[in-house]
PDB file of N, CA and C in Angstrom:
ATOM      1  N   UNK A   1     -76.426-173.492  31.078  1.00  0.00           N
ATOM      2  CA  UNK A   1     -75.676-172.258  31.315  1.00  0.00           C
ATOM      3  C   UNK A   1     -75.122-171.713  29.994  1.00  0.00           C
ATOM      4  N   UNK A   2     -75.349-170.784  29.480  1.00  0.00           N
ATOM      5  CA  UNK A   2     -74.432-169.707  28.493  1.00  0.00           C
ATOM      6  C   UNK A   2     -73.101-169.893  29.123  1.00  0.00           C
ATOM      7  N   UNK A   3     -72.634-169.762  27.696  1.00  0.00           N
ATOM      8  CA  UNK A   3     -71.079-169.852  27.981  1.00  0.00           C
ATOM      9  C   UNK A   3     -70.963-168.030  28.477  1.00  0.00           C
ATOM     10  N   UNK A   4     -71.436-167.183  28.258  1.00  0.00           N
ATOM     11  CA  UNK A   4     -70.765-165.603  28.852  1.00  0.00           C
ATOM     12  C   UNK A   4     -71.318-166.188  30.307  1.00  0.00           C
ATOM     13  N   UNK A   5     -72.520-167.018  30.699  1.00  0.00           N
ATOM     14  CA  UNK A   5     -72.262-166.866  32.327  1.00  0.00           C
ATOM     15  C   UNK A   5     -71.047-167.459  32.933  1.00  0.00           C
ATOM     16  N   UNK A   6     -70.884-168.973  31.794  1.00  0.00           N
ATOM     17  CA  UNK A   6     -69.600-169.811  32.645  1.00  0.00           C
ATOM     18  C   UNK A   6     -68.727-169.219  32.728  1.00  0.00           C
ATOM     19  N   UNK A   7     -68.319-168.411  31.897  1.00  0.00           N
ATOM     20  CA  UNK A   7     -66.858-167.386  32.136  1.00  0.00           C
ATOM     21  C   UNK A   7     -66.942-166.256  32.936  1.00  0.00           C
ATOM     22  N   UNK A   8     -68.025-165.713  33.575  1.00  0.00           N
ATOM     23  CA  UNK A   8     -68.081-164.898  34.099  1.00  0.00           C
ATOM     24  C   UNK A   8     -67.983-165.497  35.997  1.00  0.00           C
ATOM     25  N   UNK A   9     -68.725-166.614  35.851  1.00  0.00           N
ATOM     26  CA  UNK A   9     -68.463-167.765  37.145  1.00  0.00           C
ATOM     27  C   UNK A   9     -67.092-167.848  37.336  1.00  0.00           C
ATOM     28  N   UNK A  10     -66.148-167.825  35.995  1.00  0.00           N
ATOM     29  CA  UNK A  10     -64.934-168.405  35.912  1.00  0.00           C
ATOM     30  C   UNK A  10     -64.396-167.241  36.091  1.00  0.00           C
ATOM     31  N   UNK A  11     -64.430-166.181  36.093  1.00  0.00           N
ATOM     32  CA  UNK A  11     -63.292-165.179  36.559  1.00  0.00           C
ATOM     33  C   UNK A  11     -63.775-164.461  37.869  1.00  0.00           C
ATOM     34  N   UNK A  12     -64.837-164.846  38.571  1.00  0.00           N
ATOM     35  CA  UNK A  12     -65.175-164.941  40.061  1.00  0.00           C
ATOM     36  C   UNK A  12     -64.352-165.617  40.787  1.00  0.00           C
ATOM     37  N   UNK A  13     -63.949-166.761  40.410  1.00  0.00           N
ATOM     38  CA  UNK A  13     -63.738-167.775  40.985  1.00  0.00           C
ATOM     39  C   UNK A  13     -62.072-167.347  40.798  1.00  0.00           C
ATOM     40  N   UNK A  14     -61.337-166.808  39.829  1.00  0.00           N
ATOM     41  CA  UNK A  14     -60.065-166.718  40.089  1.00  0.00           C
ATOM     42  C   UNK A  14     -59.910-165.582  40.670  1.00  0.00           C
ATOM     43  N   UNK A  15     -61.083-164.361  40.669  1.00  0.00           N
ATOM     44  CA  UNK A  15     -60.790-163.020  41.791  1.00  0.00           C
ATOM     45  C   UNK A  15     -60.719-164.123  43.209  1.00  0.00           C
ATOM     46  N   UNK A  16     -61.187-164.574  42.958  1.00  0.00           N
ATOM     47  CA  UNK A  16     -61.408-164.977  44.949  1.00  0.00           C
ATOM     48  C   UNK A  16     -60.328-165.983  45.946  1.00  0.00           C
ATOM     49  N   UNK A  17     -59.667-166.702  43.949  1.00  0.00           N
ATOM     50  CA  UNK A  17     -58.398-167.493  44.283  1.00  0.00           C
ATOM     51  C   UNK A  17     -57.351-166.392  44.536  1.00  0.00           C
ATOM     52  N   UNK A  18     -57.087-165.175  43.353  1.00  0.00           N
ATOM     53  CA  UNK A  18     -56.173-164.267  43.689  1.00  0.00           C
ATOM     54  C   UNK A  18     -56.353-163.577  45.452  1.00  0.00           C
ATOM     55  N   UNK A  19     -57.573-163.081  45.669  1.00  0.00           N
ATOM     56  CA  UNK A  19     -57.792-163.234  47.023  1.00  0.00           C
ATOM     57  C   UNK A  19     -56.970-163.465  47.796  1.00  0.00           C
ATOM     58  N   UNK A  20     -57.803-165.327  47.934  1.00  0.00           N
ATOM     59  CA  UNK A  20     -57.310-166.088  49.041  1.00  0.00           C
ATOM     60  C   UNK A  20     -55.728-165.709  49.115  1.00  0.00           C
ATOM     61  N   UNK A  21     -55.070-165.739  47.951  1.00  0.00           N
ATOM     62  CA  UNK A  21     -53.405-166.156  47.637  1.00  0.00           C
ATOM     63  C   UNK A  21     -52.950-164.988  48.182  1.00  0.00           C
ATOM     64  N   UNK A  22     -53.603-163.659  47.868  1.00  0.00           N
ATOM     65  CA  UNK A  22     -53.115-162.516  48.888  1.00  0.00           C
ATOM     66  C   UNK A  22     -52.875-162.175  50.072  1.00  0.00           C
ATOM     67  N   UNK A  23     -54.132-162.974  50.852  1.00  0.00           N
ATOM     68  CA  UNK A  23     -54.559-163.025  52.298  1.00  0.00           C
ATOM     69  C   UNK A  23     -53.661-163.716  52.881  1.00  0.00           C
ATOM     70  N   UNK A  24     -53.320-165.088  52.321  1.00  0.00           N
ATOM     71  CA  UNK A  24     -51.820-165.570  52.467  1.00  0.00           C
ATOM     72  C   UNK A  24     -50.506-165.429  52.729  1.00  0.00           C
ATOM     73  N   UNK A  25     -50.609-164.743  51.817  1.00  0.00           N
ATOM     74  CA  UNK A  25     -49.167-164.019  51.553  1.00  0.00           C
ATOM     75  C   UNK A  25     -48.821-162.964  52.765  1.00  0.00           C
ATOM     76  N   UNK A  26     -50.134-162.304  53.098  1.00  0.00           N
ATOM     77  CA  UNK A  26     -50.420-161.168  54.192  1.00  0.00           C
ATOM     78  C   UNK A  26     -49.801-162.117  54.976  1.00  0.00           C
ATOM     79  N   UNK A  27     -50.371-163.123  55.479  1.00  0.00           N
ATOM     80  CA  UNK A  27     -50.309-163.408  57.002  1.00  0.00           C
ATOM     81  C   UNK A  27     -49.247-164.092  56.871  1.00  0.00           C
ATOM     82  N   UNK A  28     -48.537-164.779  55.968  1.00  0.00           N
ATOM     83  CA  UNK A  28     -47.186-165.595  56.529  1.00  0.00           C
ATOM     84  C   UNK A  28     -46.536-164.315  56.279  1.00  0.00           C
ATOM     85  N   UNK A  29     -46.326-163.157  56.255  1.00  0.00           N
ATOM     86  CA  UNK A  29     -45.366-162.079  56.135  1.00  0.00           C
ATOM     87  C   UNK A  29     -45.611-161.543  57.309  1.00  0.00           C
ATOM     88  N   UNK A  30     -46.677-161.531  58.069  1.00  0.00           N
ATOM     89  CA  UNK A  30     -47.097-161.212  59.361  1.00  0.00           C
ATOM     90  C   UNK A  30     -46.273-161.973  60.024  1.00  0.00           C
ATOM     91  N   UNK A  31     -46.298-163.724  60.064  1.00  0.00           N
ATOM     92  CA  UNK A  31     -46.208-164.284  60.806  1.00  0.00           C
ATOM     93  C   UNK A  31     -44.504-164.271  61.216  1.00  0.00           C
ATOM     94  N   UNK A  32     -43.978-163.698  59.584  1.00  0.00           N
ATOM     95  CA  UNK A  32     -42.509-164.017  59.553  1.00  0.00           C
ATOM     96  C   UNK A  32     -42.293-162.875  60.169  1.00  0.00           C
ATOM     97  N   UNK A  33     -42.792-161.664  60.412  1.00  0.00           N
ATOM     98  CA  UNK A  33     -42.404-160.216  61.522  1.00  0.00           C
ATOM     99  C   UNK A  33     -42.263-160.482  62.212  1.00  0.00           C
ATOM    100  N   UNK A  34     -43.386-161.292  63.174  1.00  0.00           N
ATOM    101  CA  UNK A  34     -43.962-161.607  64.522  1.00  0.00           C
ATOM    102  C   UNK A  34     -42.891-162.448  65.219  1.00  0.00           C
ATOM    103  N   UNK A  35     -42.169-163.130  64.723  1.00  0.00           N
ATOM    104  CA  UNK A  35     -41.268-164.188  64.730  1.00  0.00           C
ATOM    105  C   UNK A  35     -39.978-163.590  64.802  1.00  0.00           C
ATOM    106  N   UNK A  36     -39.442-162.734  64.014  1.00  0.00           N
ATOM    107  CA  UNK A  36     -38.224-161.966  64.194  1.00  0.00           C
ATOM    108  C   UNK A  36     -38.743-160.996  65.069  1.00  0.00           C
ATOM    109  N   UNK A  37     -39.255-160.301  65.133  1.00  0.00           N
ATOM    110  CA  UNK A  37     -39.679-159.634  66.460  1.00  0.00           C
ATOM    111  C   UNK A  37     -39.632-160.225  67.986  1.00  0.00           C
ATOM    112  N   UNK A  38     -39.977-161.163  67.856  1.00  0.00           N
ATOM    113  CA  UNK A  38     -39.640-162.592  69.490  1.00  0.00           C
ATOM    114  C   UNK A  38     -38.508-162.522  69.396  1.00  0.00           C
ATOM    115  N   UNK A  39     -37.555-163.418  68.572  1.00  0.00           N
ATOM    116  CA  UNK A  39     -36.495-163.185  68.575  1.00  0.00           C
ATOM    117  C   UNK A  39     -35.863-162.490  68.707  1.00  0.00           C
ATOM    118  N   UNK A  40     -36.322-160.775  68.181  1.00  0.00           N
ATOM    119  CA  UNK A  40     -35.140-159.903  68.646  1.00  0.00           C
ATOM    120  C   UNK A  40     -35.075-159.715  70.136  1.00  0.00           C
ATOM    121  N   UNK A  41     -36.696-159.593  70.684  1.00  0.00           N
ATOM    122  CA  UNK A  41     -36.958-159.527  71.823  1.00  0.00           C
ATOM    123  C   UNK A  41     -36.369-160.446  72.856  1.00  0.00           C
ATOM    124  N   UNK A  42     -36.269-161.608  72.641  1.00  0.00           N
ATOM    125  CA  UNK A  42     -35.903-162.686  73.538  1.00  0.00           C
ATOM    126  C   UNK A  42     -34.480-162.394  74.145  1.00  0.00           C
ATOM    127  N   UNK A  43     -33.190-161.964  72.437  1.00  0.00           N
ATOM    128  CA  UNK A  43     -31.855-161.704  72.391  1.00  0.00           C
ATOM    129  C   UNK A  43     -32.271-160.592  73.521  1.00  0.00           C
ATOM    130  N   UNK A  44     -32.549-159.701  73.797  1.00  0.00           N
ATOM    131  CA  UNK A  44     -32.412-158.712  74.249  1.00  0.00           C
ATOM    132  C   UNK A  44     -32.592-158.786  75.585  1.00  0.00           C
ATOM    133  N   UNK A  45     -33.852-159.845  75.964  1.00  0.00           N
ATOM    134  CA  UNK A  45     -33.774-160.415  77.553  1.00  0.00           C
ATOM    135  C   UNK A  45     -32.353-160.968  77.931  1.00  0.00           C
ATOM    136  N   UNK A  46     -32.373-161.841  76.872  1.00  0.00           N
ATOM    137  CA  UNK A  46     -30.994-162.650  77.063  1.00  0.00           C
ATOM    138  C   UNK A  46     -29.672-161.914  77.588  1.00  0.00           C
ATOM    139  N   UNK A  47     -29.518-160.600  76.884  1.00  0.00           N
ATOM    140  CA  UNK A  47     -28.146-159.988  76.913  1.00  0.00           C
ATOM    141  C   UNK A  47     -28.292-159.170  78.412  1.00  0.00           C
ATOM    142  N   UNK A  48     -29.635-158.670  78.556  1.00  0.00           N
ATOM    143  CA  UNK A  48     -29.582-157.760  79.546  1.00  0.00           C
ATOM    144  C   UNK A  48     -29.391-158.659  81.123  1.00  0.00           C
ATOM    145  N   UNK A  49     -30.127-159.997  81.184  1.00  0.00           N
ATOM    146  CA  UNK A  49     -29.577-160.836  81.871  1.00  0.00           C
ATOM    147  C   UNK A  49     -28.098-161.257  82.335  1.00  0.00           C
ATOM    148  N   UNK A  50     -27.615-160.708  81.487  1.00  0.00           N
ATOM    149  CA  UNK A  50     -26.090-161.498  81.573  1.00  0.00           C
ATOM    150  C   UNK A  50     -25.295-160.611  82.305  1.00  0.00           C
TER     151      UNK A  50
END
């Protein structure tokens, strides 16, 4: 392998790590909405119950 291919392998490979790390980030920020959202929802069963 040429070293211009290995580095070019090599900054594939960190687009796809930056990627992944984004896609991540997406979904536990999703997950942390989704979650206070139940919760608000739940409080709100809760109160109207009472």
């Amino acid at each position: 392998m040429t070293q211009m291919h290995q580095k070019q392998k090599h900054n594939e490979m960190k687009q796809q790590d930056e990627k992944a790390k984004r896609r991540q980030e997406r979904l536990a920020q999703q997950l942390r909405q989704n979650l206070k959202r139940r919760k608000e929802q739940s409080r709100k069963r809760a109160q109207s119950e009472l």
